[in-house]
C-alpha atoms as a PDB file:
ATOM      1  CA  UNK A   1      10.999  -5.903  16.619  1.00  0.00           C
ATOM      2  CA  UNK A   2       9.286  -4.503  13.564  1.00  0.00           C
ATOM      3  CA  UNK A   3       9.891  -3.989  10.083  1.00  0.00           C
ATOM      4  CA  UNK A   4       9.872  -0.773   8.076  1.00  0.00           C
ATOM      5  CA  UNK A   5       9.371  -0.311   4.462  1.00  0.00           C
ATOM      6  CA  UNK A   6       9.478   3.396   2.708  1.00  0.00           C
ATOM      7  CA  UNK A   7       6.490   3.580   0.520  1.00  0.00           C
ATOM      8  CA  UNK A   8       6.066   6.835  -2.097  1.00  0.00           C
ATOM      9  CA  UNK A   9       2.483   8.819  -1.617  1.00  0.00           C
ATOM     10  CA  UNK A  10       1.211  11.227  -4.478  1.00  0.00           C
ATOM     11  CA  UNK A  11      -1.162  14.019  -3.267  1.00  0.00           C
ATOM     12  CA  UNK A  12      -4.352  11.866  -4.223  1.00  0.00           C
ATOM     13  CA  UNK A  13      -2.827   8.233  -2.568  1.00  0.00           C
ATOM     14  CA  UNK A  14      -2.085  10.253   0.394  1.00  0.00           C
ATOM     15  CA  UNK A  15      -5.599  11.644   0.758  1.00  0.00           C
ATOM     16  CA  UNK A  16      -7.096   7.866   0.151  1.00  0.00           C
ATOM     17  CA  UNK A  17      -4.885   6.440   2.682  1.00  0.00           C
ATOM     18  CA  UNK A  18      -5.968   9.475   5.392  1.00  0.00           C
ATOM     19  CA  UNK A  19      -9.252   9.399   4.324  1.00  0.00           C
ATOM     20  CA  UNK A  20     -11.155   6.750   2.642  1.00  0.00           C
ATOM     21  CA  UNK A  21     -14.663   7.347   3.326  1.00  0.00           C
ATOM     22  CA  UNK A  22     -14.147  10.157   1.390  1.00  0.00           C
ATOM     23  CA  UNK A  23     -14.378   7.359  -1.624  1.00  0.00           C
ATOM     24  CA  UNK A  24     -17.100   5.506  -2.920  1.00  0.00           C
ATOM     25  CA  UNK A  25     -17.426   2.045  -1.727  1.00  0.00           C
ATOM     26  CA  UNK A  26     -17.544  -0.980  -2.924  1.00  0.00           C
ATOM     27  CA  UNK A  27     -20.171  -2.930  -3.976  1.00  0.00           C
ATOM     28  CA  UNK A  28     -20.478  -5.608  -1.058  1.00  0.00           C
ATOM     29  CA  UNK A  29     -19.546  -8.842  -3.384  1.00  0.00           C
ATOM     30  CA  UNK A  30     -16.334  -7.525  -4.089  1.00  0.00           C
ATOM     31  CA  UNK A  31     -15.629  -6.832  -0.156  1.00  0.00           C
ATOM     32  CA  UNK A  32     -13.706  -8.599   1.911  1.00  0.00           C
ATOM     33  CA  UNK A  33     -15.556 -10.891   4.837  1.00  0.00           C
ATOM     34  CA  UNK A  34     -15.792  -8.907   7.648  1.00  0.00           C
ATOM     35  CA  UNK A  35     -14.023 -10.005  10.493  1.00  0.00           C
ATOM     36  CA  UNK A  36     -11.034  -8.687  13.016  1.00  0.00           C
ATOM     37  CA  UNK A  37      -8.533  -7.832  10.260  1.00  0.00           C
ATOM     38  CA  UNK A  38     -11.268  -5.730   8.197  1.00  0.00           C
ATOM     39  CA  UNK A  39     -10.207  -1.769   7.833  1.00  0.00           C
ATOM     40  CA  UNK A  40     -12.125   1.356   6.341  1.00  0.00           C
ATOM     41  CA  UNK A  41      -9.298   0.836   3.293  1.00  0.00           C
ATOM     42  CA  UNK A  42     -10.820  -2.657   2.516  1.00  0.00           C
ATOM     43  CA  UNK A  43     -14.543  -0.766   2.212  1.00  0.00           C
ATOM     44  CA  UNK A  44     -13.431   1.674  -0.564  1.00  0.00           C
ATOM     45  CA  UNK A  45     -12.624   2.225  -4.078  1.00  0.00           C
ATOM     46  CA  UNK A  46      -9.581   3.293  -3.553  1.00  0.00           C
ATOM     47  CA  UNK A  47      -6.824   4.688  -6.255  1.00  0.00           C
ATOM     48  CA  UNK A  48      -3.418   3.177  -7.043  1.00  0.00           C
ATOM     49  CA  UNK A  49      -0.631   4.539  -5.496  1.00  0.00           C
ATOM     50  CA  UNK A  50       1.330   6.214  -8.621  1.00  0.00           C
ATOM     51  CA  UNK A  51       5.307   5.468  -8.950  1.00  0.00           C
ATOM     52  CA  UNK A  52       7.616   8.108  -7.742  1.00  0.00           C
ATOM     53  CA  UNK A  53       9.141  10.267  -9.913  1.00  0.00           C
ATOM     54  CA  UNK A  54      12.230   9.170 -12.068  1.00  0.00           C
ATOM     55  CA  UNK A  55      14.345  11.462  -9.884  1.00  0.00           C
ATOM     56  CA  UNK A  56      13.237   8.938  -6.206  1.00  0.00           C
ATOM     57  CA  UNK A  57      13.156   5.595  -8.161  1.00  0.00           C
ATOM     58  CA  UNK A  58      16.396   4.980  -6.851  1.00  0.00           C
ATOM     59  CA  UNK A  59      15.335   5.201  -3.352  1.00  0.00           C
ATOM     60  CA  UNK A  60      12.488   3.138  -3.513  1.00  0.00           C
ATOM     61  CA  UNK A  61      14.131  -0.058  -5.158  1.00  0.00           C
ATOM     62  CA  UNK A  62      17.565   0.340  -3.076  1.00  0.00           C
ATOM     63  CA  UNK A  63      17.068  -2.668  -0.400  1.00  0.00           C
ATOM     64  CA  UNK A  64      19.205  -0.713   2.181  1.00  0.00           C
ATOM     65  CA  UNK A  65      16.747   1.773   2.681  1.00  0.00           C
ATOM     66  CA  UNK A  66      13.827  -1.139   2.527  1.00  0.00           C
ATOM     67  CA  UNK A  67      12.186   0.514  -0.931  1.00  0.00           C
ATOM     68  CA  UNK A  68       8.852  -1.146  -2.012  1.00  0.00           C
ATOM     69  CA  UNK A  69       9.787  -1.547  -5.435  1.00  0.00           C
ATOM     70  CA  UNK A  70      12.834  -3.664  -4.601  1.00  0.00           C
ATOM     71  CA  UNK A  71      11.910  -7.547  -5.454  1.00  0.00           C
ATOM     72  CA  UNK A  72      13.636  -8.813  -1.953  1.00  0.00           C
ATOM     73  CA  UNK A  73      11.533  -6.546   0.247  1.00  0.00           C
ATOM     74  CA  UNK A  74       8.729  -7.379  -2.073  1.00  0.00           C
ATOM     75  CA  UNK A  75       9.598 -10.821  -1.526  1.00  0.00           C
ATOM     76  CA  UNK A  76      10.171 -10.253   2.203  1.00  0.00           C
ATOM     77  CA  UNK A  77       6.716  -9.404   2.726  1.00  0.00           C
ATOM     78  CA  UNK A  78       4.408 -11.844   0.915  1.00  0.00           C
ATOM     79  CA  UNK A  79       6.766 -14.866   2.981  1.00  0.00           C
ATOM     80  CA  UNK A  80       5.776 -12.805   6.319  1.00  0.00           C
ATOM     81  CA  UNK A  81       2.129 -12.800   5.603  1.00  0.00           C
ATOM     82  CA  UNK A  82       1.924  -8.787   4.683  1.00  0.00           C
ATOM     83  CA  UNK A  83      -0.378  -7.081   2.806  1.00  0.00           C
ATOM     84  CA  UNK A  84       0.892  -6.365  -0.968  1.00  0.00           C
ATOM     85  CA  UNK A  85       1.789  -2.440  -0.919  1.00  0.00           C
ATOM     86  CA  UNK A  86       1.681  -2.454  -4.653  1.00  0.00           C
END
């Protein structure tokens, strides 16, 4: 019991996501505390994911195939507790 949602990745948001200490950190008052649910993400400048091209936009807001940019999955997420993937 999990759930799945497709997410796009551009070359750069790809790279940020497999490596973020490749990217400068953040000054520490704008971390998050430190605690059990603290990642190398939440210790970087990292750069916004860019939309997907016209041509995938379907595929990412079509709540069959659980698209980010679809307001229910959107929805879905924040009333589970997730992290925002926007």
């Amino acid at each position: 019991g999990g759930y799945v949602t497709t997410v796009h990745y551009n070359r750069l948001a790809l790279r940020a996501h497999l490596k973020p200490h490749k990217f400068p950190t953040k000054p520490k008052a704008a971390r998050a505390p430190e605690g059990e649910g603290a990642t190398e993400h939440d210790k970087h400048l990292l750069p916004k994911r860019a939309r997907p091209p016209p041509k995938y936009m379907q595929y990412y807001t079509d709540y069959e195939k659980r698209g980010y940019l679809n307001p229910r999955v959107q929805l879905e997420r924040k009333q589970r507790g997730l992290k925002d993937i926007l």
